[in-house]
Protein backbone atom coordinates (compact mmCIF):
# COMPACT_ATOMS: atom_id res chain seq x y z
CA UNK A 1 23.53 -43.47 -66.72
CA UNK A 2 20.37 -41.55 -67.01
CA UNK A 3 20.04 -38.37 -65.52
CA UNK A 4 17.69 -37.75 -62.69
CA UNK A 5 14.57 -35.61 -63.76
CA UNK A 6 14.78 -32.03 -63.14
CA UNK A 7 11.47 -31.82 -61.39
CA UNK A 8 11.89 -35.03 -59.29
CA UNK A 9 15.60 -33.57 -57.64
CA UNK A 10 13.34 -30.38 -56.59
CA UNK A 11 10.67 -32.11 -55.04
CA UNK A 12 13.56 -34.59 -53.18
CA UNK A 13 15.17 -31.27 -51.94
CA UNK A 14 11.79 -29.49 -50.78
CA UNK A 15 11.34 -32.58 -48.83
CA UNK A 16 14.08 -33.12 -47.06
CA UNK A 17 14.22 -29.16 -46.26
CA UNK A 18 10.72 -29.73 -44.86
CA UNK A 19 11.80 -32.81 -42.62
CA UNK A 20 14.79 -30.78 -41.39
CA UNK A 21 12.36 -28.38 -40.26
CA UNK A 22 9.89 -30.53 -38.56
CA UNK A 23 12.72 -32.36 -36.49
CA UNK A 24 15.89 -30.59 -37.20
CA UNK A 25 15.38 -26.97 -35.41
CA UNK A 26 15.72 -26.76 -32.05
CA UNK A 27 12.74 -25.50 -30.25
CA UNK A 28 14.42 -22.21 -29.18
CA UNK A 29 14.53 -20.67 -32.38
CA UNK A 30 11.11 -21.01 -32.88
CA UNK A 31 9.50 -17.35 -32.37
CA UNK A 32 5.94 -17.23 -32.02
CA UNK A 33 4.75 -14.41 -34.80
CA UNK A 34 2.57 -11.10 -33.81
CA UNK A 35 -0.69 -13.33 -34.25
CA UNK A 36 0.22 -16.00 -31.82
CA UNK A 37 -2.47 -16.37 -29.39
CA UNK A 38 -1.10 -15.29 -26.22
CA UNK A 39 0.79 -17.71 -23.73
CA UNK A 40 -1.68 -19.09 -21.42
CA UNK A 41 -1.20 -18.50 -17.79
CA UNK A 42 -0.20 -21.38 -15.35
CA UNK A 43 -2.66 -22.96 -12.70
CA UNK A 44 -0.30 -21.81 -10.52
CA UNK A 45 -0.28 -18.34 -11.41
CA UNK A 46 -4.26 -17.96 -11.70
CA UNK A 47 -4.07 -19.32 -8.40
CA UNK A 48 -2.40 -16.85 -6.59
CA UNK A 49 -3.77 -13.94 -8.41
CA UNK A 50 -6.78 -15.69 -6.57
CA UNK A 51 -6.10 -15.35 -3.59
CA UNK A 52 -6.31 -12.63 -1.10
CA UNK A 53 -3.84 -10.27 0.55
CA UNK A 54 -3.04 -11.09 4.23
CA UNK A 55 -4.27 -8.58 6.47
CA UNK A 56 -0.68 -7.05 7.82
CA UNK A 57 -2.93 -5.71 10.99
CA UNK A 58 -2.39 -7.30 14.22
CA UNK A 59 -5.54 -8.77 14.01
CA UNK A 60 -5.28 -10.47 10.74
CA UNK A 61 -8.92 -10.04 10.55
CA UNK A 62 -11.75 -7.95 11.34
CA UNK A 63 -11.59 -5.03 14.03
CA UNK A 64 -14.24 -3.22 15.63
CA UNK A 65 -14.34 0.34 16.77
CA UNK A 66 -15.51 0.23 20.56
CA UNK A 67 -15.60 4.71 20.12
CA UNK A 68 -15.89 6.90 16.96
CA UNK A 69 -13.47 8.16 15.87
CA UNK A 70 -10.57 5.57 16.88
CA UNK A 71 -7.79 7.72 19.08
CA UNK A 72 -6.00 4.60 21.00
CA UNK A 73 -5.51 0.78 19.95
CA UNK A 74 -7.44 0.09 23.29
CA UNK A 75 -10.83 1.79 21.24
CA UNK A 76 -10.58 -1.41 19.37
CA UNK A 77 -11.38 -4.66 20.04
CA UNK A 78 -9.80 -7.05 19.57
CA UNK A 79 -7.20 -5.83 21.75
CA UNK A 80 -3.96 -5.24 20.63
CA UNK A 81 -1.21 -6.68 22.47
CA UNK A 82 -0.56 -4.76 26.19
CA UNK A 83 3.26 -3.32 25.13
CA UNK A 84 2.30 -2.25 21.67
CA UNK A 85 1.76 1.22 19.91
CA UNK A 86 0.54 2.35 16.19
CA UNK A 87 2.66 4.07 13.64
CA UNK A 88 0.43 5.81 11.27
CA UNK A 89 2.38 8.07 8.12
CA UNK A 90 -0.01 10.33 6.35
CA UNK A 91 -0.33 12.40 3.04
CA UNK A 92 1.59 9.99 0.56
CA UNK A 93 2.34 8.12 -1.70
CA UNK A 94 5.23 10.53 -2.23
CA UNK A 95 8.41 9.82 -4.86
CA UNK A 96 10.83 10.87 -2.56
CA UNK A 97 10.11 10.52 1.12
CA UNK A 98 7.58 7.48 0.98
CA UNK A 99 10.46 5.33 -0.15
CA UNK A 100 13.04 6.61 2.05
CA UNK A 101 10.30 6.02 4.88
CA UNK A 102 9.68 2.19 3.84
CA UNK A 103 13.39 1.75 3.53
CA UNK A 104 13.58 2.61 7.39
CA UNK A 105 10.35 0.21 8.28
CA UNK A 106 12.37 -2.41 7.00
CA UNK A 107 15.60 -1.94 8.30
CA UNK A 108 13.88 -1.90 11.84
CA UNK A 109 11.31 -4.76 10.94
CA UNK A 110 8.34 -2.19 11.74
CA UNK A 111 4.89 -2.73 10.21
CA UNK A 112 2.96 0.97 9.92
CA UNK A 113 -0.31 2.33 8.37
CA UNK A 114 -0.32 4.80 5.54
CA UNK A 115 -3.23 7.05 4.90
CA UNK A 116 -3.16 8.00 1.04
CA UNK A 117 -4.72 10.33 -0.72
CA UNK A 118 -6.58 9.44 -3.93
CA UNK A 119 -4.77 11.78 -6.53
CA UNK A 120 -1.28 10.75 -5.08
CA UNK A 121 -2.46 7.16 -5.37
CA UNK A 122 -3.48 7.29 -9.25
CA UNK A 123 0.09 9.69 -9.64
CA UNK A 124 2.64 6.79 -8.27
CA UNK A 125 0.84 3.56 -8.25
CA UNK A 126 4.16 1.76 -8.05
CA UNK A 127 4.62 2.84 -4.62
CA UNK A 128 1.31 2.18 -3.40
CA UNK A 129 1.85 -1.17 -4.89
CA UNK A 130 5.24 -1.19 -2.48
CA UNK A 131 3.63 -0.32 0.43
CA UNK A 132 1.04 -3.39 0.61
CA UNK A 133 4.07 -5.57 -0.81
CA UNK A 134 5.90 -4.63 2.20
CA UNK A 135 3.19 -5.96 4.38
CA UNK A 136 1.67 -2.37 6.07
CA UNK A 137 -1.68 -1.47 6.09
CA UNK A 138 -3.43 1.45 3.80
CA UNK A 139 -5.50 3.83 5.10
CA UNK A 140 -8.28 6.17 3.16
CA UNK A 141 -7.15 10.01 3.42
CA UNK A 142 -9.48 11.58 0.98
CA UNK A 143 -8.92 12.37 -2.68
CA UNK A 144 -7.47 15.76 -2.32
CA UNK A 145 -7.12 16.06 1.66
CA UNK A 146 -9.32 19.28 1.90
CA UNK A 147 -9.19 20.56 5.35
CA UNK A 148 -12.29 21.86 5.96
CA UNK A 149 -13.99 18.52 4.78
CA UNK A 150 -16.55 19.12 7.83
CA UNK A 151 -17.95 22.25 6.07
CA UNK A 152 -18.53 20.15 2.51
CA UNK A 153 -21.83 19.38 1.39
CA UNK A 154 -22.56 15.83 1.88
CA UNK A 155 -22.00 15.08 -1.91
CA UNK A 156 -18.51 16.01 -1.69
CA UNK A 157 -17.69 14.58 1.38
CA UNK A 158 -19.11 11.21 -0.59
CA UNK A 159 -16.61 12.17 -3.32
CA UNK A 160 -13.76 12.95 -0.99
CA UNK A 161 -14.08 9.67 1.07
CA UNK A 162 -15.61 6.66 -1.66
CA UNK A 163 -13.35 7.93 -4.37
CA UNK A 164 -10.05 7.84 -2.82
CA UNK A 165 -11.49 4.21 -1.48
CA UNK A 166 -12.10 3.21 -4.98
CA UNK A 167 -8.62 4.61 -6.21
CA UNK A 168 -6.50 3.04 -3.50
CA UNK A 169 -8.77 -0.34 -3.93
CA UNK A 170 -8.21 -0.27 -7.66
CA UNK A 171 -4.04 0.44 -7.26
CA UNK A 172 -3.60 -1.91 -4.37
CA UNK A 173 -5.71 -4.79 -4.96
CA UNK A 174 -7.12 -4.55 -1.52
CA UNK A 175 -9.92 -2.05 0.08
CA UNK A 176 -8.82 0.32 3.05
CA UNK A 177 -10.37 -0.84 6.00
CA UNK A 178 -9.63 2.86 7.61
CA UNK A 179 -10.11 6.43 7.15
CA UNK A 180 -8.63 9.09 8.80
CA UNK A 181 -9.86 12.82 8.22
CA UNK A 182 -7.39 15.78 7.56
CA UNK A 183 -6.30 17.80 9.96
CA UNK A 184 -8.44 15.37 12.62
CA UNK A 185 -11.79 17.54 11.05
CA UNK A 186 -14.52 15.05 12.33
CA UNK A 187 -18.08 15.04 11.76
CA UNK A 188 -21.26 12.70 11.85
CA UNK A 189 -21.47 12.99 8.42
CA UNK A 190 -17.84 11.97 7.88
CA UNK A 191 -17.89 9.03 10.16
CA UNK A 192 -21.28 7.92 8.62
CA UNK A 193 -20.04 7.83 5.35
CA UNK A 194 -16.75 6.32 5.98
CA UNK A 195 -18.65 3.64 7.98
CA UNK A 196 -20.97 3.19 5.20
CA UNK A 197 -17.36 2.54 2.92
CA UNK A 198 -17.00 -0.59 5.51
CA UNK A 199 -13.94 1.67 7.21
CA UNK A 200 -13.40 2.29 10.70
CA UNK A 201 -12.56 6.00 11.28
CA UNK A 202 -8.91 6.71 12.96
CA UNK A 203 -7.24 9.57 14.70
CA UNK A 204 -4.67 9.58 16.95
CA UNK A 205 -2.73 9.97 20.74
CA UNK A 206 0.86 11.48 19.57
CA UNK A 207 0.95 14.12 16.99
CA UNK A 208 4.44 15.90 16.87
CA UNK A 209 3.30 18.12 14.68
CA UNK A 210 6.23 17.23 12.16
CA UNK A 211 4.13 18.36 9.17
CA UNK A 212 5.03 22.09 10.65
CA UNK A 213 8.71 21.13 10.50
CA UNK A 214 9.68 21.83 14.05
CA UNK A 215 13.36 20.27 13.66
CA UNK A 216 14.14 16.43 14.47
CA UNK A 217 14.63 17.36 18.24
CA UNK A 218 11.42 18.46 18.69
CA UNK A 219 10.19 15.72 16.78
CA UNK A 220 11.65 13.15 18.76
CA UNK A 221 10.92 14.25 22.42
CA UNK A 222 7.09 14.47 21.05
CA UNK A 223 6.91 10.94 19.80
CA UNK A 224 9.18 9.52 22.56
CA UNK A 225 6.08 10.37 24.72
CA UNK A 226 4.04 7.45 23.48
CA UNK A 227 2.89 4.76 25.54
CA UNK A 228 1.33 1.35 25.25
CA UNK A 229 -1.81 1.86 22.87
CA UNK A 230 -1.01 5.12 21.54
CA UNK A 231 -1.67 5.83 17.77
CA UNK A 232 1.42 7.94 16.62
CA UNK A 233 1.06 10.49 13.57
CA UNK A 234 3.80 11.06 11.75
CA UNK A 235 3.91 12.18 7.64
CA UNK A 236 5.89 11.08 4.63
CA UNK A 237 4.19 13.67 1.89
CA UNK A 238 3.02 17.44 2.19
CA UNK A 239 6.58 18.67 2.17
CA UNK A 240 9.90 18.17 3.27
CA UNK A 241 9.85 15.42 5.05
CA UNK A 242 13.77 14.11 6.24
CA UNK A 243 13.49 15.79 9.86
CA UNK A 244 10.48 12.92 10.08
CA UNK A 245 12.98 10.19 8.67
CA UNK A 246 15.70 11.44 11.07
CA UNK A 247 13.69 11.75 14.31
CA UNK A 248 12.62 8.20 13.47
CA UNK A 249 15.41 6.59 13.46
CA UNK A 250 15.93 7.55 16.93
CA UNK A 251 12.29 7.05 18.17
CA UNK A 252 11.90 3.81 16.91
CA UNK A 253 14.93 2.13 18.49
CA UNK A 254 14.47 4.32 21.50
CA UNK A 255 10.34 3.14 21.59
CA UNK A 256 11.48 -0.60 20.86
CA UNK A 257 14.29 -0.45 23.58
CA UNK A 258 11.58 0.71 26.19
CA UNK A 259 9.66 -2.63 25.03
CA UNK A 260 7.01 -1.39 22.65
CA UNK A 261 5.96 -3.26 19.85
CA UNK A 262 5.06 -1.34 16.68
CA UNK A 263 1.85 -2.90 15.35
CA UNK A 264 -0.28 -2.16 11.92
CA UNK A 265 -3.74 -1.62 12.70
């Protein structure tokens, strides 16, 4: 019997090794290698990076200041509902009390506005990225919440206001349709500008001055004064913030037990 070529047995093997390849491997083991162009995104997905975030406001659409700035949800129009009142939590994005804060809102199904500032936005993008997820509203608070903003020149207060809009617009995927000043410091240049940024300028009814740290009691007798329409202030950032968290979860219950409905603006 004559003995199969050398060179044919090689080529018979480099076949079949080549046919086990194209049909024999599953399709798991199949890693794509460092210059694989990159998986494609579905339809689906390009879709609803498309499309835009619900408004969480009561609303769900535009609002229109009836005084400048805004102190009550009856300066606004459309009207808000006749039982309900405004929760507004300023100075964050903060690692540890603007969690513990949203962690609350949801245990009590409560929809609130934040005011951010700027450099906090850019510092823990993450949570600004919670707080829309979560459904509230964001609110403009200035890049580095100076309190005399009233005594800038105009070029800073332009800085101040459009660059934490850009920041928290750029982080969030969706412009702030407010701005609140610090400290309530109002001027006609402020409200101008902010106006010109396409926000609507917000202060408020109830301030319990919790960013002083009064103690929880205190806290809690001050916001339990609200009434239908009121804006409430309350903070999450510029310090120690758990008397805020603890007062809270007795004004909340307390507010929604009198029949108020907490509303974003």
């Amino acid at each position: 019997m004559r003995r199969p070529d050398r060179r044919h047995v090689l080529m018979a093997m480099a076949a079949a090794g080549a046919g086990l390849l194209a049909g024999g491997v599953p399709e798991l083991t199949r890693t794509p290698g460092p210059d694989a162009p990159p998986k494609r995104p579905s339809r689906r997905a390009l879709k609803a990076a498309r499309q835009p975030l619900r408004d969480p406001g009561y609303a769900h659409g535009p609002l229109h200041p009836l005084r400048r700035p805004v102190h009550s949800l009856h300066d606004l129009t459309p009207a808000a509902p006749p039982n309900a009142v405004a929760l507004t939590i300023d100075d964050g994005p903060h690692p540890r009390w603007t969690p513990m804060m949203l962690d609350l809102l949801a245990e009590f199904r409560v929809p609130a506005t934040f005011s951010l500032i700027g450099e906090q936005v850019v510092q823990f993008p993450k949570l600004v990225e919670r707080i829309v997820a979560s459904g509230h509203q964001i609110c403009d608070h200035t890049v580095t919440h100076p309190l005399n903003l009233p005594r800038l020149s105009a070029d800073q207060i332009r800085d101040e206001i459009g660059g934490a809009h850009d920041r928290i617009a750029q982080t969030a995927r969706v412009a702030p349709r407010y701005f609140r000043s610090p400290g309530g410091a109002w001027s006609a240049q402020i409200m101008d500008t902010a106006t010109a940024h396409g926000m609507i300028c917000i202060d408020w009814e109830i301030d319990p001055r919790d960013w002083a740290r009064p103690g929880r009691i205190a806290i809690t007798d001050r916001m339990l004064r609200a009434r239908a329409g009121d804006i409430i202030l309350c903070h999450d950032g510029g310090g120690d913030r758990s008397e805020t968290i603890q007062a809270l979860r007795t004004v909340i219950p307390a507010l929604q037990g009198r029949g108020l409905t907490f509303v974003a603006l």
